[in-house]
C-alpha atoms as a PDB file:
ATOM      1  CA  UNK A   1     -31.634 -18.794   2.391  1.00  0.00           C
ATOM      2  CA  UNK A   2     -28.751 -18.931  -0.874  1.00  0.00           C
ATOM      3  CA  UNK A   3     -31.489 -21.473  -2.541  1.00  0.00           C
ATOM      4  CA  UNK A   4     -33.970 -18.561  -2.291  1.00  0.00           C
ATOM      5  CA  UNK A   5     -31.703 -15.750  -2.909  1.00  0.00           C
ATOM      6  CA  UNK A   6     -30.827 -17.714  -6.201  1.00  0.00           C
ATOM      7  CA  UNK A   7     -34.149 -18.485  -7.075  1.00  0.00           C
ATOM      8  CA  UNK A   8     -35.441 -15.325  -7.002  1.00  0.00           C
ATOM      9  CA  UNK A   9     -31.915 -13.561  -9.004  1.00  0.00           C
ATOM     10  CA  UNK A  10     -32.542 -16.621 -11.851  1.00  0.00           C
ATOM     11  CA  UNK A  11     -36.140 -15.867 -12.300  1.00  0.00           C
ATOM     12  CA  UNK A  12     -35.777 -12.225 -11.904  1.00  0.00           C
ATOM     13  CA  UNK A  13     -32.889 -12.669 -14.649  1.00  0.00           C
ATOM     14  CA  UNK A  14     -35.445 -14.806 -17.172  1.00  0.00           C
ATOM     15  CA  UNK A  15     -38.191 -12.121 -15.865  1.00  0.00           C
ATOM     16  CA  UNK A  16     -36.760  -8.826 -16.450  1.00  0.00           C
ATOM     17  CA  UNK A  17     -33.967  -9.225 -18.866  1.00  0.00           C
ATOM     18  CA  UNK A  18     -36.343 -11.963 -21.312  1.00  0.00           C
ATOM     19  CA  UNK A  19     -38.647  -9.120 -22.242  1.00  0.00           C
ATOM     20  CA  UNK A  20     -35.860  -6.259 -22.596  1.00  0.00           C
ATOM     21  CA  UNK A  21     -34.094  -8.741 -24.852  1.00  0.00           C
ATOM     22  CA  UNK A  22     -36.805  -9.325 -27.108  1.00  0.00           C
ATOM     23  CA  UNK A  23     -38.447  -6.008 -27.624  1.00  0.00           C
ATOM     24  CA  UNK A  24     -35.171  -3.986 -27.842  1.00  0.00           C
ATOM     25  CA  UNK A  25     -34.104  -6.783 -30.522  1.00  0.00           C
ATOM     26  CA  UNK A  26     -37.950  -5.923 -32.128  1.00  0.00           C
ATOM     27  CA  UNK A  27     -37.805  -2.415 -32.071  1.00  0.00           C
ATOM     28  CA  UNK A  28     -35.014  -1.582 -34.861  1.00  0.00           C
ATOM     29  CA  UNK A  29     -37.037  -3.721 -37.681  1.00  0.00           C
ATOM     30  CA  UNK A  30     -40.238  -2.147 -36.704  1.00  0.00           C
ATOM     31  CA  UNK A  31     -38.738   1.345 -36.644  1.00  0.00           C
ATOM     32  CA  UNK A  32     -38.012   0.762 -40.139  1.00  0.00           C
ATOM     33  CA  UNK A  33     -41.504  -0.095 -40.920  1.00  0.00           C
ATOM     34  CA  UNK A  34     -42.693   2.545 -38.921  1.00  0.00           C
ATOM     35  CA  UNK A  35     -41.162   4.951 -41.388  1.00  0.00           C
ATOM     36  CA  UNK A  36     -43.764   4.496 -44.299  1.00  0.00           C
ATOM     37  CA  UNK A  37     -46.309   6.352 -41.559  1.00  0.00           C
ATOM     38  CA  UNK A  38     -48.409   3.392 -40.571  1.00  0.00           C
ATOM     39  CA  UNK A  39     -49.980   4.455 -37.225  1.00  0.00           C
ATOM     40  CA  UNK A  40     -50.341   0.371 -35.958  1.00  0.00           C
ATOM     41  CA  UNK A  41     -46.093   0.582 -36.689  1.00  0.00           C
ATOM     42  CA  UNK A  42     -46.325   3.616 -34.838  1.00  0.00           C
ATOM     43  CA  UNK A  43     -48.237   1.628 -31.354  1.00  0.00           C
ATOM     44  CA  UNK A  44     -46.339  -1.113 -31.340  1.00  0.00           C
ATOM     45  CA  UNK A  45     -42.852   0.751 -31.001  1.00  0.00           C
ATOM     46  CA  UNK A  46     -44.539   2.705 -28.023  1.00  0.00           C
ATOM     47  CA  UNK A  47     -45.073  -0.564 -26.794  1.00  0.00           C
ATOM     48  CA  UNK A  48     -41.898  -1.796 -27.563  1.00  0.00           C
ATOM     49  CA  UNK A  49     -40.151   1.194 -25.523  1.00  0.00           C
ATOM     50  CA  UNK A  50     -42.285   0.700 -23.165  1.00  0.00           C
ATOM     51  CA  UNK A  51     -41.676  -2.944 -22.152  1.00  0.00           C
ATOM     52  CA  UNK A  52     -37.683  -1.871 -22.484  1.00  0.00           C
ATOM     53  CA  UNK A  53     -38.085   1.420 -19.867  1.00  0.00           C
ATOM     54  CA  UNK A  54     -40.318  -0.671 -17.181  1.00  0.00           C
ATOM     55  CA  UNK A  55     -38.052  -4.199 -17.442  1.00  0.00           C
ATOM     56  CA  UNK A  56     -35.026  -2.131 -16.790  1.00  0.00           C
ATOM     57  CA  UNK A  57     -36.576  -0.646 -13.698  1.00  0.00           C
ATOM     58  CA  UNK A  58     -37.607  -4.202 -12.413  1.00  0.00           C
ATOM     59  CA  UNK A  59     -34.051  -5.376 -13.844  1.00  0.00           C
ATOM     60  CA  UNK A  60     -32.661  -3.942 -10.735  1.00  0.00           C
ATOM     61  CA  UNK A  61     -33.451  -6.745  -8.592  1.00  0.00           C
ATOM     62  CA  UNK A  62     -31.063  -9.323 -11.038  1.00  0.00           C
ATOM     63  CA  UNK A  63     -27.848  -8.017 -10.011  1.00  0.00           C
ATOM     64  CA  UNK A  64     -29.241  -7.151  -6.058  1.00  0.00           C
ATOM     65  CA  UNK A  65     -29.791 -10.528  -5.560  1.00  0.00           C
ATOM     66  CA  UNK A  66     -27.179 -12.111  -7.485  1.00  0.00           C
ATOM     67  CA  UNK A  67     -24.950  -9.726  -5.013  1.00  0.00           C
ATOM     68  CA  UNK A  68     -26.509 -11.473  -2.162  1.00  0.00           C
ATOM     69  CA  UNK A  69     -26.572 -14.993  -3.883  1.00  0.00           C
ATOM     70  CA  UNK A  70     -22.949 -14.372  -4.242  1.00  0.00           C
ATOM     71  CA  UNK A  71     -22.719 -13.371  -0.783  1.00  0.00           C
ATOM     72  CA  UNK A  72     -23.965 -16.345   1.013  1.00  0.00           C
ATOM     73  CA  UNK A  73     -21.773 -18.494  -1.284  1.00  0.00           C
ATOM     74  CA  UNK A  74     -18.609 -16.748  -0.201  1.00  0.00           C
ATOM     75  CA  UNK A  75     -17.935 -16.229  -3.975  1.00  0.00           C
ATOM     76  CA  UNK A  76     -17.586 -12.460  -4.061  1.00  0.00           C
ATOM     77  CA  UNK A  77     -13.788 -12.379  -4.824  1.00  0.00           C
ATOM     78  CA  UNK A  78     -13.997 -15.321  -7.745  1.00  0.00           C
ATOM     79  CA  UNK A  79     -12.903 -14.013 -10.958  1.00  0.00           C
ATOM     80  CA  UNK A  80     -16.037 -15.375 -13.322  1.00  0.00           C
ATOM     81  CA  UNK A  81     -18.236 -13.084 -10.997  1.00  0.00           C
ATOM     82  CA  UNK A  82     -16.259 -10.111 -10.939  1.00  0.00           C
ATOM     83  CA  UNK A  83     -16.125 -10.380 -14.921  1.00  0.00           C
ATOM     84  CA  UNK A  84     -19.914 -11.314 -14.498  1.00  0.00           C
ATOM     85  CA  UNK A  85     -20.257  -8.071 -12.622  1.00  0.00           C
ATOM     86  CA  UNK A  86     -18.224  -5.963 -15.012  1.00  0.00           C
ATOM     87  CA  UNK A  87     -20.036  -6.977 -18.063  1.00  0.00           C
ATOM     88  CA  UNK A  88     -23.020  -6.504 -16.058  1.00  0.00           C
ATOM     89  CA  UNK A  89     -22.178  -2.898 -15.601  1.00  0.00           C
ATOM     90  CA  UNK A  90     -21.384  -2.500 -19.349  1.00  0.00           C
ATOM     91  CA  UNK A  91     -24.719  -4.243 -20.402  1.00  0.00           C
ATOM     92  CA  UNK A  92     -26.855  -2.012 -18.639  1.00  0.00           C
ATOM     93  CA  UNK A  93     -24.687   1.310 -19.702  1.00  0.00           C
ATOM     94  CA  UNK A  94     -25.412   0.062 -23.145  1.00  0.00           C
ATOM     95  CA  UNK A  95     -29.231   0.064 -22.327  1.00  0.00           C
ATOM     96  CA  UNK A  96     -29.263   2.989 -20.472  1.00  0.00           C
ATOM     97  CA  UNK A  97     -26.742   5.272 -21.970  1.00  0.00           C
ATOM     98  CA  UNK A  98     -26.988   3.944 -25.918  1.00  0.00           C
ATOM     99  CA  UNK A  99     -30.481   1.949 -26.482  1.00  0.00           C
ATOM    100  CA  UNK A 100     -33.265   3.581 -24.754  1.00  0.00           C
ATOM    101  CA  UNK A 101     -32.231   6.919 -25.499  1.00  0.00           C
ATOM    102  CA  UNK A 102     -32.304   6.183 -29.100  1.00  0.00           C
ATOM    103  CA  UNK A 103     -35.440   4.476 -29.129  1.00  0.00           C
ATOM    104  CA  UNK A 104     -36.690   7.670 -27.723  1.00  0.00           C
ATOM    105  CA  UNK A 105     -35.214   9.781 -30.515  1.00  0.00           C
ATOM    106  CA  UNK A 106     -36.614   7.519 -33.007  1.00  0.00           C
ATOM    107  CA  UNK A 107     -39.275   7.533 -31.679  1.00  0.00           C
ATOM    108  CA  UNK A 108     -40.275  11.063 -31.251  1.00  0.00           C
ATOM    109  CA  UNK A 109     -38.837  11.433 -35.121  1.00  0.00           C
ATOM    110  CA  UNK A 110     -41.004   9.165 -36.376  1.00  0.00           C
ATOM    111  CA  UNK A 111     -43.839  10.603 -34.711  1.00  0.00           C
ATOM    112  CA  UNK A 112     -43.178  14.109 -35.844  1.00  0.00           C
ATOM    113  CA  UNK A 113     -42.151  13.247 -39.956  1.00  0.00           C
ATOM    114  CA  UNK A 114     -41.961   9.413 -40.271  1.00  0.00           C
ATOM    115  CA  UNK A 115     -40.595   9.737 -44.014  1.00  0.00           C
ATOM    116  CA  UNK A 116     -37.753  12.661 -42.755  1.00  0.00           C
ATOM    117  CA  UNK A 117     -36.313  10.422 -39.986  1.00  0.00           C
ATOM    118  CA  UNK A 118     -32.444   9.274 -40.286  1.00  0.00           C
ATOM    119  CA  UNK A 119     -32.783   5.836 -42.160  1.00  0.00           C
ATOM    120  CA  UNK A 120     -28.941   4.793 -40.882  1.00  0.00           C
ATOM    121  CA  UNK A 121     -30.577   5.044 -37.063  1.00  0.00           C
ATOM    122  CA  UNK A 122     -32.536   1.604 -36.918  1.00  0.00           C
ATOM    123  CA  UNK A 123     -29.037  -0.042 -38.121  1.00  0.00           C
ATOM    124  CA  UNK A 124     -27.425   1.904 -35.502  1.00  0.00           C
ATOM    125  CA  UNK A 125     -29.744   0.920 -33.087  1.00  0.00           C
ATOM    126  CA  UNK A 126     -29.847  -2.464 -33.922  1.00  0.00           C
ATOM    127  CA  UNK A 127     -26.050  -2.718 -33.421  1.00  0.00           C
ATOM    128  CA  UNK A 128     -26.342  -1.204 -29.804  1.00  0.00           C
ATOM    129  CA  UNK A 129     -29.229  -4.207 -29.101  1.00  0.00           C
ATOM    130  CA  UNK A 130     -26.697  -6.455 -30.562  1.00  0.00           C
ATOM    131  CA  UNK A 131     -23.567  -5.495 -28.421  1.00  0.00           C
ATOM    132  CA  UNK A 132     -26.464  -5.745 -25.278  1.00  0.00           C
ATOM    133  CA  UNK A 133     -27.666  -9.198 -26.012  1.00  0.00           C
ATOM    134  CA  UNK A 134     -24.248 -10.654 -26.711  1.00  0.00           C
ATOM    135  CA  UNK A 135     -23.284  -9.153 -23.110  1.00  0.00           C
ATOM    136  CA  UNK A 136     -25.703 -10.437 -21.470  1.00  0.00           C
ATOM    137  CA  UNK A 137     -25.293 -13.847 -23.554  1.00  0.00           C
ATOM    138  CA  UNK A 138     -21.734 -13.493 -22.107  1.00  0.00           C
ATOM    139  CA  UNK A 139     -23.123 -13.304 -18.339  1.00  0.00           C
ATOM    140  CA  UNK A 140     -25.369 -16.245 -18.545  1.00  0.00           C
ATOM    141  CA  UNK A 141     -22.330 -18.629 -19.333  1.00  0.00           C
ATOM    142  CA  UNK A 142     -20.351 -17.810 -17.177  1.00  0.00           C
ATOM    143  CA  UNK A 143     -23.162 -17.972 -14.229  1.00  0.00           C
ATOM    144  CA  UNK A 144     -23.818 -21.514 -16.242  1.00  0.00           C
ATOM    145  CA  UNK A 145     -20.084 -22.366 -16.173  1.00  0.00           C
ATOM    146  CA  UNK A 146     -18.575 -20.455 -13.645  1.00  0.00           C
ATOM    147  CA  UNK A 147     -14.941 -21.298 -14.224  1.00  0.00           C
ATOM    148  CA  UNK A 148     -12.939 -22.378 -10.932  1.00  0.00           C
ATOM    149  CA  UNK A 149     -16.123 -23.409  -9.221  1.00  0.00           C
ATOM    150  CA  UNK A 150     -16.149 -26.482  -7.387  1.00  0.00           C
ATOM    151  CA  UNK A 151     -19.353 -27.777  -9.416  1.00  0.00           C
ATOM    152  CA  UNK A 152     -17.018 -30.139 -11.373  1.00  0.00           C
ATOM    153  CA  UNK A 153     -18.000 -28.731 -14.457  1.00  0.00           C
END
């Protein structure tokens, strides 16, 4: 059963978070295109958004099953899991709380008056995606390494 219950959190993790990654790293620079009015820009950061709002939905299932990965190991109390956890909780704040509403505002600016929206928001955004990737960068080590684990590694 742990073989399965880490198979599915590990794809689930390349699954869900993969896409999020990408598009919310794609959607600054094509915000900033999207500005000179082009209506193709315009598509493809709906698109973007949209990839970012439904992977974070099916993100769910990554920590759920690393939970019960983590379970059936008997590693719930090890310290590279509870900081795996933590930054977990911080990664998707910074989605939820910081990114996607953003992309939204953007959004909806550049739909209204692409040439009056705030040209310091893409940055803005971009650093928000940044401080998410490099969390989640964070996580996948220490799943990789998992310091204190009796892998030998």
């Amino acid at each position: 059963m742990t073989k399965f219950l880490l198979a599915v959190h590990v794809l689930a993790a390349i699954i869900a978070i993969g896409p999020v990654t990408v598009a919310a790293s794609m959607f600054p620079a094509v915000a900033r295109r999207a500005a000179s009015g082009s209506p193709r820009e315009l598509t493809v950061l709906r698109t973007l958004h949209r990839i970012c709002r439904v992977y974070v939905t099916v993100g769910i299932v990554v920590p759920v099953f690393g939970l019960a990965t983590a379970s059936s190991l008997g590693v719930l109390g090890d310290a590279w899991l509870i900081a795996s956890m933590a930054l977990t909780a911080c990664a998707a704040a910074v989605l939820v709380l910081l990114v996607l509403p953003r992309q939204e505002t953007l959004l909806g600016g550049l739909a209204k008056q692409p040439a009056e929206h705030d040209t310091r928001m893409p940055a803005r955004l971009a650093m928000y995606t940044g401080m998410f990737n490099v969390l989640w960068a964070v996580v996948t080590v220490l799943m990789i390494v998992r310091p204190g684990s009796t892998t030998g590694v």
